[in-house]
C-alpha atoms as a PDB file:
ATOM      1  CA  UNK A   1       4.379-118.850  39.713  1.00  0.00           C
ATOM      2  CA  UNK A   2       5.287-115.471  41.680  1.00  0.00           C
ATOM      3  CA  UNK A   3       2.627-112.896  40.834  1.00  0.00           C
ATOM      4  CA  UNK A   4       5.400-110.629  40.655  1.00  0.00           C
ATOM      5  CA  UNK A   5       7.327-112.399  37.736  1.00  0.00           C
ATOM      6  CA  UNK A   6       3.777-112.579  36.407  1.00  0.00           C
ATOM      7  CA  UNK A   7       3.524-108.817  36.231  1.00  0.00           C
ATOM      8  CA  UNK A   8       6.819-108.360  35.468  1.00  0.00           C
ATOM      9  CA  UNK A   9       6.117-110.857  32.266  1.00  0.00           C
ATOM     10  CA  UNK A  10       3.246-108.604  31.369  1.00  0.00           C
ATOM     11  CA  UNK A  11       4.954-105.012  31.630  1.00  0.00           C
ATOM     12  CA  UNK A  12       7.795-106.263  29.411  1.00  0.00           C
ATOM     13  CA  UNK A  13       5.787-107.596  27.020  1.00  0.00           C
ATOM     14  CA  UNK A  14       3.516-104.479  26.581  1.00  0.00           C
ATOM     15  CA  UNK A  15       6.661-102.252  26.617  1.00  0.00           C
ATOM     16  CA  UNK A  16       7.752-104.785  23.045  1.00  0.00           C
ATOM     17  CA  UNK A  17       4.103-104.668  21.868  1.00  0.00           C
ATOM     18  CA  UNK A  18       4.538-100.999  21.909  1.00  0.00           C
ATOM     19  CA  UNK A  19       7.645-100.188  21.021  1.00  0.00           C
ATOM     20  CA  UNK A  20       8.914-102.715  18.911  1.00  0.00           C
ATOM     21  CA  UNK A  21       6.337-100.711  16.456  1.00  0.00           C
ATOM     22  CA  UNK A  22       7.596 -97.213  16.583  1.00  0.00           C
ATOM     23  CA  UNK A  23      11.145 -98.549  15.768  1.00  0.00           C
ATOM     24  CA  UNK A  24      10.849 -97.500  11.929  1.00  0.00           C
ATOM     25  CA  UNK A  25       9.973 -93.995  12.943  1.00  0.00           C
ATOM     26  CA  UNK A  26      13.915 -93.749  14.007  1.00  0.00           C
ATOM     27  CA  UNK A  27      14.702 -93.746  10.251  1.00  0.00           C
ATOM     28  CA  UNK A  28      12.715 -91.067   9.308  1.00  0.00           C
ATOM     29  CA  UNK A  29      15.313 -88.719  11.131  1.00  0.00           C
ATOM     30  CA  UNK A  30      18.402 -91.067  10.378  1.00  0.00           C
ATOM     31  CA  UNK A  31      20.720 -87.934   9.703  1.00  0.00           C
ATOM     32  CA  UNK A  32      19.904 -84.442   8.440  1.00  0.00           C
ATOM     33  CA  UNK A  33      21.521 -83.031   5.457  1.00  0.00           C
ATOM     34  CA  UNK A  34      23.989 -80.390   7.127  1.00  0.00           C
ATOM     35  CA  UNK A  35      26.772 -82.037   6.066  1.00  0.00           C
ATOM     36  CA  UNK A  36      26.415 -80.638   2.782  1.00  0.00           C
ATOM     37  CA  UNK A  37      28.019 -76.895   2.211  1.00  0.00           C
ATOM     38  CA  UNK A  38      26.244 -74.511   0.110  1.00  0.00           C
ATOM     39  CA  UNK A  39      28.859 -74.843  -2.686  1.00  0.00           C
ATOM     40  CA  UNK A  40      27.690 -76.344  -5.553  1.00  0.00           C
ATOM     41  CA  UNK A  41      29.621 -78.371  -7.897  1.00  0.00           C
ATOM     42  CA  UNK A  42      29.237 -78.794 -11.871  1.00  0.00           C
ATOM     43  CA  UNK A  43      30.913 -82.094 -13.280  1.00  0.00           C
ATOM     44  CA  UNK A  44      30.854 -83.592 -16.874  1.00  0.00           C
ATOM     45  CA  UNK A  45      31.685 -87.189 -17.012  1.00  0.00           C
ATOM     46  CA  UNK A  46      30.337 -90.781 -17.120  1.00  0.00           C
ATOM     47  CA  UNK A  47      27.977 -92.744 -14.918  1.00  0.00           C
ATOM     48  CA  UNK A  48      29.781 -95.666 -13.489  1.00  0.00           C
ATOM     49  CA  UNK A  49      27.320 -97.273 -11.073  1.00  0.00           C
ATOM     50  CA  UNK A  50      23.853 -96.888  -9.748  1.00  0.00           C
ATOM     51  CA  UNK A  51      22.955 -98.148  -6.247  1.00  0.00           C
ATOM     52  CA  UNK A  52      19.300 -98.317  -5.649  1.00  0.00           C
ATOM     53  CA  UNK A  53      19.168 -98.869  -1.599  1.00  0.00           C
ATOM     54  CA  UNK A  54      18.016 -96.739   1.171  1.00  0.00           C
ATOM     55  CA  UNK A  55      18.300 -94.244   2.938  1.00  0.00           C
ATOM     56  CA  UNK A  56      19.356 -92.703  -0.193  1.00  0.00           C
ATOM     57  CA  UNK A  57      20.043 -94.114  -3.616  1.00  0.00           C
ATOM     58  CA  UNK A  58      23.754 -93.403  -4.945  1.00  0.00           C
ATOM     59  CA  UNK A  59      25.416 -92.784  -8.263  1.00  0.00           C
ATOM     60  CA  UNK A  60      29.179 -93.739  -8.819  1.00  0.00           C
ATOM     61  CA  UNK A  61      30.203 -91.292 -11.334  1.00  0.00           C
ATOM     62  CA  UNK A  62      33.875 -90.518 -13.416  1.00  0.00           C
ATOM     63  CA  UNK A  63      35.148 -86.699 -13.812  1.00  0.00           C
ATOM     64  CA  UNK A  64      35.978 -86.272 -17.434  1.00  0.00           C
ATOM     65  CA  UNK A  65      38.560 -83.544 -16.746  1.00  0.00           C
ATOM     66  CA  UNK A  66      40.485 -84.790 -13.314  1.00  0.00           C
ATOM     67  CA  UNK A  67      39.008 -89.123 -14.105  1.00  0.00           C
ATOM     68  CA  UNK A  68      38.046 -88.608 -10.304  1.00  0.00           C
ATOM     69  CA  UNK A  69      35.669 -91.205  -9.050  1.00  0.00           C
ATOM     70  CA  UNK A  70      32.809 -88.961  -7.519  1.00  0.00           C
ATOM     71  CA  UNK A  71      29.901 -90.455  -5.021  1.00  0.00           C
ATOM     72  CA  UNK A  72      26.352 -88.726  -5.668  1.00  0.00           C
ATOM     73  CA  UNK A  73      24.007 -88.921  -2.914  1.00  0.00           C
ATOM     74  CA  UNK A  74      20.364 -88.800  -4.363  1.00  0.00           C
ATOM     75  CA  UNK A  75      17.723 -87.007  -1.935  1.00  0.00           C
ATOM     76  CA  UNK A  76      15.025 -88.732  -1.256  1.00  0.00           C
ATOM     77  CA  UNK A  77      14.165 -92.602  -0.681  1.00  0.00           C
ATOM     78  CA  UNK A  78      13.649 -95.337  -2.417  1.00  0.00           C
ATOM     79  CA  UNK A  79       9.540 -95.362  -1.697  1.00  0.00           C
ATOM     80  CA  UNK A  80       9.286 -91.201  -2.707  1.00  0.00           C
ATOM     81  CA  UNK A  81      11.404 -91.617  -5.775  1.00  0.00           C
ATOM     82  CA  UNK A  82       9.481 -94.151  -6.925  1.00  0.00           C
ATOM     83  CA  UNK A  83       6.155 -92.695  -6.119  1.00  0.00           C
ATOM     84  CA  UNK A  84       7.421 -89.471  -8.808  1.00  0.00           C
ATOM     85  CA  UNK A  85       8.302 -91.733 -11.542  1.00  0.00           C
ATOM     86  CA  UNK A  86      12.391 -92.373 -10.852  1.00  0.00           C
ATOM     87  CA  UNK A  87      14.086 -95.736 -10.872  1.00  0.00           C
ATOM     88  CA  UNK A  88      17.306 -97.185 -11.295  1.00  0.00           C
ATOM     89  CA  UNK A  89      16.755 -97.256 -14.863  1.00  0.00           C
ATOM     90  CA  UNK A  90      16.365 -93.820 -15.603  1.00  0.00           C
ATOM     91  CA  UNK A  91      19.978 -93.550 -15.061  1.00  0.00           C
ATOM     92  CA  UNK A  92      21.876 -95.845 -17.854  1.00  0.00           C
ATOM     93  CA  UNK A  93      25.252 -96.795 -16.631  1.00  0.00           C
ATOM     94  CA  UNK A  94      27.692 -95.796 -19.269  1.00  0.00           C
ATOM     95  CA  UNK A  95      26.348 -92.370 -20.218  1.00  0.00           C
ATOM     96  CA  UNK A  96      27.813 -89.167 -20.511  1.00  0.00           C
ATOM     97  CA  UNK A  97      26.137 -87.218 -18.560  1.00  0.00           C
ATOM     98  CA  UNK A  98      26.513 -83.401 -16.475  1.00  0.00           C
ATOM     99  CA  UNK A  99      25.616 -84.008 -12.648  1.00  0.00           C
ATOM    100  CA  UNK A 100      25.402 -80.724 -10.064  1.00  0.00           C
ATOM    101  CA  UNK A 101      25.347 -80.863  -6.434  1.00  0.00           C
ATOM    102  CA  UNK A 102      25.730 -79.891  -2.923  1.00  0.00           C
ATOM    103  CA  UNK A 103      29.695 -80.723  -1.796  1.00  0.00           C
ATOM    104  CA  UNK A 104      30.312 -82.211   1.870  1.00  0.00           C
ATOM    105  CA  UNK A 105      32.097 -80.765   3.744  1.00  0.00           C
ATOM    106  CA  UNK A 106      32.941 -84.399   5.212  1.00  0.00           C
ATOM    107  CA  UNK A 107      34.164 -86.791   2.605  1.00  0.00           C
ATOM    108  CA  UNK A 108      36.082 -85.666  -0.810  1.00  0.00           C
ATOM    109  CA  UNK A 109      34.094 -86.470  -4.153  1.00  0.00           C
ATOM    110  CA  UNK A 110      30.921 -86.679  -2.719  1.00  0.00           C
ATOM    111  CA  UNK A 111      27.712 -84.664  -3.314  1.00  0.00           C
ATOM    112  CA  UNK A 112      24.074 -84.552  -2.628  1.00  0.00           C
ATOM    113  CA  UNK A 113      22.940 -84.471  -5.939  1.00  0.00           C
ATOM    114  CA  UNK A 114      20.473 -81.536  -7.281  1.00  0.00           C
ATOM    115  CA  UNK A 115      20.760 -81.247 -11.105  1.00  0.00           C
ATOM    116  CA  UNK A 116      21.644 -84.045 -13.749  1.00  0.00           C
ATOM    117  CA  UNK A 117      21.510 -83.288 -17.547  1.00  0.00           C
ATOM    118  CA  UNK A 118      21.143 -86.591 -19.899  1.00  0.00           C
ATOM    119  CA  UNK A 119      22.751 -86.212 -22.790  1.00  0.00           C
ATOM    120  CA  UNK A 120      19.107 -86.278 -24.707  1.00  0.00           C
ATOM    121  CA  UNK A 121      19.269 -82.788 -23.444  1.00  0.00           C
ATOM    122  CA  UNK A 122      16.479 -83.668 -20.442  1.00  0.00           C
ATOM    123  CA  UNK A 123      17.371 -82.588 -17.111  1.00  0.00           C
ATOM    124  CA  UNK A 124      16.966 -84.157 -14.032  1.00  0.00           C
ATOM    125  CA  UNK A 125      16.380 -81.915 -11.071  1.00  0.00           C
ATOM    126  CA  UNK A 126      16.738 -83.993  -8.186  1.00  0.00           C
ATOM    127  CA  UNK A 127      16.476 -81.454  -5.035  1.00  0.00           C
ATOM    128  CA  UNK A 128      13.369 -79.671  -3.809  1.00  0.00           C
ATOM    129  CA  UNK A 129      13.614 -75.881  -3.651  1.00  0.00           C
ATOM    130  CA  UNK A 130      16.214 -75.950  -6.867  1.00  0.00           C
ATOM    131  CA  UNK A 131      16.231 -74.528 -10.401  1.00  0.00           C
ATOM    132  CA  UNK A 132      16.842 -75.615 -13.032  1.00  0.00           C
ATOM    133  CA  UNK A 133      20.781 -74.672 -14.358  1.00  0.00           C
ATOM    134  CA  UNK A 134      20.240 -75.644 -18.121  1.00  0.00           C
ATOM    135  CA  UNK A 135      16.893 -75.389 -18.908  1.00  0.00           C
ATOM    136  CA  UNK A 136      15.206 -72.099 -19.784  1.00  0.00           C
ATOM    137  CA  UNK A 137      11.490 -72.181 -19.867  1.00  0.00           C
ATOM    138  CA  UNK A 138       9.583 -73.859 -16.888  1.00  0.00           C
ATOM    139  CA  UNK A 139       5.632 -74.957 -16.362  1.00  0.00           C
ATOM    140  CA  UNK A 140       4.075 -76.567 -13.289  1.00  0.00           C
ATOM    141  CA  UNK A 141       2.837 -80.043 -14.635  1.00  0.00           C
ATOM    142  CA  UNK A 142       1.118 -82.315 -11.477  1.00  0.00           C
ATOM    143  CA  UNK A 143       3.591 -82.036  -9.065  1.00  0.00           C
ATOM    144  CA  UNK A 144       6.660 -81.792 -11.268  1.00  0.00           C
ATOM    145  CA  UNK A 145       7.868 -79.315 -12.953  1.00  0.00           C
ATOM    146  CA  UNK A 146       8.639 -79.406 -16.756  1.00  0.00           C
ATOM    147  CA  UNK A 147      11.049 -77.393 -18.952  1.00  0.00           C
ATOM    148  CA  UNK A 148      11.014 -77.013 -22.692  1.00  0.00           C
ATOM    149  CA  UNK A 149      13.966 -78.702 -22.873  1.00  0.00           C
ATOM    150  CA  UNK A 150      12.195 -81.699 -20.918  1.00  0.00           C
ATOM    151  CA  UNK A 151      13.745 -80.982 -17.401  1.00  0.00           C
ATOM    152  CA  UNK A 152      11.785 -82.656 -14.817  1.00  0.00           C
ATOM    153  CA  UNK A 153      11.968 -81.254 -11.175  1.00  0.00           C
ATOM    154  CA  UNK A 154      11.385 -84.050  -9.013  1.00  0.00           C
ATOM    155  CA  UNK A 155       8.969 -82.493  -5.738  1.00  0.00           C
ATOM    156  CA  UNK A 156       7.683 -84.758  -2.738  1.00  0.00           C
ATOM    157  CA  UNK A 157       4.217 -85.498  -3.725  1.00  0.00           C
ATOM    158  CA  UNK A 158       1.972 -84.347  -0.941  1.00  0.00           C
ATOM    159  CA  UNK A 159       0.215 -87.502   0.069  1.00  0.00           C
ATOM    160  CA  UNK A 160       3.949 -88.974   1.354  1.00  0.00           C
ATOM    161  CA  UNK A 161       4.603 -85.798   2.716  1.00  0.00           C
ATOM    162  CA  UNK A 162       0.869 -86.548   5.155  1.00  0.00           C
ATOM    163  CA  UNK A 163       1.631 -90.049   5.633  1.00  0.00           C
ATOM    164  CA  UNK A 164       5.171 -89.089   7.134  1.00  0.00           C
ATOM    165  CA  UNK A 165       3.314 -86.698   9.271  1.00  0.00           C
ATOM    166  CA  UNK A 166       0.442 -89.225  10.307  1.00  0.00           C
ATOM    167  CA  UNK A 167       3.361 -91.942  11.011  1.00  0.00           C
ATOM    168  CA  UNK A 168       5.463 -89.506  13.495  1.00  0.00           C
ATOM    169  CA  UNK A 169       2.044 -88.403  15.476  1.00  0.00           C
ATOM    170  CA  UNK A 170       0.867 -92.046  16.125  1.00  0.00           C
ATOM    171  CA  UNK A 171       4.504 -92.756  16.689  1.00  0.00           C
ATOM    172  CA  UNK A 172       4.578 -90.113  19.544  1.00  0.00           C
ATOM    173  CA  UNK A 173       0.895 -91.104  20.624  1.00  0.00           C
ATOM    174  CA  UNK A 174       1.990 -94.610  21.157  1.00  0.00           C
ATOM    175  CA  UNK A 175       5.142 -93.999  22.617  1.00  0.00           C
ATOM    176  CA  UNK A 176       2.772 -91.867  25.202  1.00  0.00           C
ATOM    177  CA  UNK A 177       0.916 -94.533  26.023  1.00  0.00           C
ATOM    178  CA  UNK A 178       3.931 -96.916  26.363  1.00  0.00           C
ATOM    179  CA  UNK A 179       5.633 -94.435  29.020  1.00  0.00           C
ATOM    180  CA  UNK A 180       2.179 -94.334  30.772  1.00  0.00           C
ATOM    181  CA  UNK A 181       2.023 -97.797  31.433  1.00  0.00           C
ATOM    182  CA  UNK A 182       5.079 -98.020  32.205  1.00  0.00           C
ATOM    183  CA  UNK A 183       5.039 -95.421  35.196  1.00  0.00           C
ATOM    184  CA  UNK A 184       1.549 -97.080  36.003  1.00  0.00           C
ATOM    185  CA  UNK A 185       2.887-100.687  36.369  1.00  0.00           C
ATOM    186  CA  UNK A 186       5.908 -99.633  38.413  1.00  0.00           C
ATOM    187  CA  UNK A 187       3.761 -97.427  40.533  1.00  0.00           C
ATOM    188  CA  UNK A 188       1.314-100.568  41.583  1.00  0.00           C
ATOM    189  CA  UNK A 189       4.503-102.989  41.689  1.00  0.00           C
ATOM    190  CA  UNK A 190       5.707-100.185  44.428  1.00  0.00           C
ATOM    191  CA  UNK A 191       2.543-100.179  46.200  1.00  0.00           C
ATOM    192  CA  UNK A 192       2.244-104.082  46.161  1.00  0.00           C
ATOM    193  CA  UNK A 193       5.517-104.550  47.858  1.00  0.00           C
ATOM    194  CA  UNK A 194       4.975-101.711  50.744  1.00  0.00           C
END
């Protein structure tokens, strides 16, 4: 076999060893949130559907005053929600319930979500850096925040918040290292065939 191919085997399968790794850190920056407008929105209606996926879990929800069909982008994924406490169950399709939110200025009927009020009278707050709009009294309870009227304020917990940080710097460290060896073999593969 051609020592060349040989190296050539080699460099390609470092460059996958290395980089076939750092391909989840792509989705931590899938799309930023710009395309929201600072408009909010108050509807009062029903919950149609809940869509548990990532990036972002979804609500499908009806407009009781116009019976528009309204899409409701939740922040956060699956992995953070779930590490505060929310799942697909806490929403119940079927309920009345008042949703708030962020417009886009993209597609009609659909909102980042920031406030939802159960009809239990608990409210949901679903955005970091938001009040809440129907609750009065607020206290600081580990890591969320919780209203007389039970309001919960959902905030990233700071251990994610590290691990997100730790993933991106040995993304970046390995992708370093990748480039390096890359310049490396093609440097020696250039001074092999002069």
């Amino acid at each position: 076999m051609n020592i060349n191919k040989i190296k050539s085997t080699i460099l390609k399968t470092l460059i996958m060893v290395v980089l076939v790794p750092l391909m989840p850190s792509l989705g931590l920056a899938h799309h930023s949130s710009s395309e929201f407008t600072a408009a909010r929105v108050e509807l009062e209606g029903t919950l149609l559907q809940v869509s548990w996926r990532n990036p972002h879990p979804s609500l499908t929800f009806q407009s009781a005053n116009s019976n528009e069909l309204w899409n409701i982008q939740i922040p956060g994924t699956l992995e953070s929600l779930t590490a505060l406490g929310l799942t697909a169950s806490s929403f119940e399709v079927g309920q009345s319930v008042n949703i708030a939110g962020l417009a886009s200025n993209r597609i009609e009927n659909y909102l980042q979500g920031t406030n939802v009020l159960f009809p239990n009278g608990k409210e949901l707050v679903l955005k970091q850096g938001f009040q809440p709009l129907w609750a009065q009294t607020v206290e600081v309870i580990s890591g969320a925040t919780m209203a007389t009227s039970d309001e919960i304020v959902l905030k990233e917990p700071a251990n994610l918040a590290i691990n997100y940080k730790l993933f991106i710097i040995l993304s970046i460290f390995a992708g370093s290292i990748a480039v390096y060896s890359l310049s490396f073999f093609k440097k020696k593969n250039l001074a092999a065939s002069l």
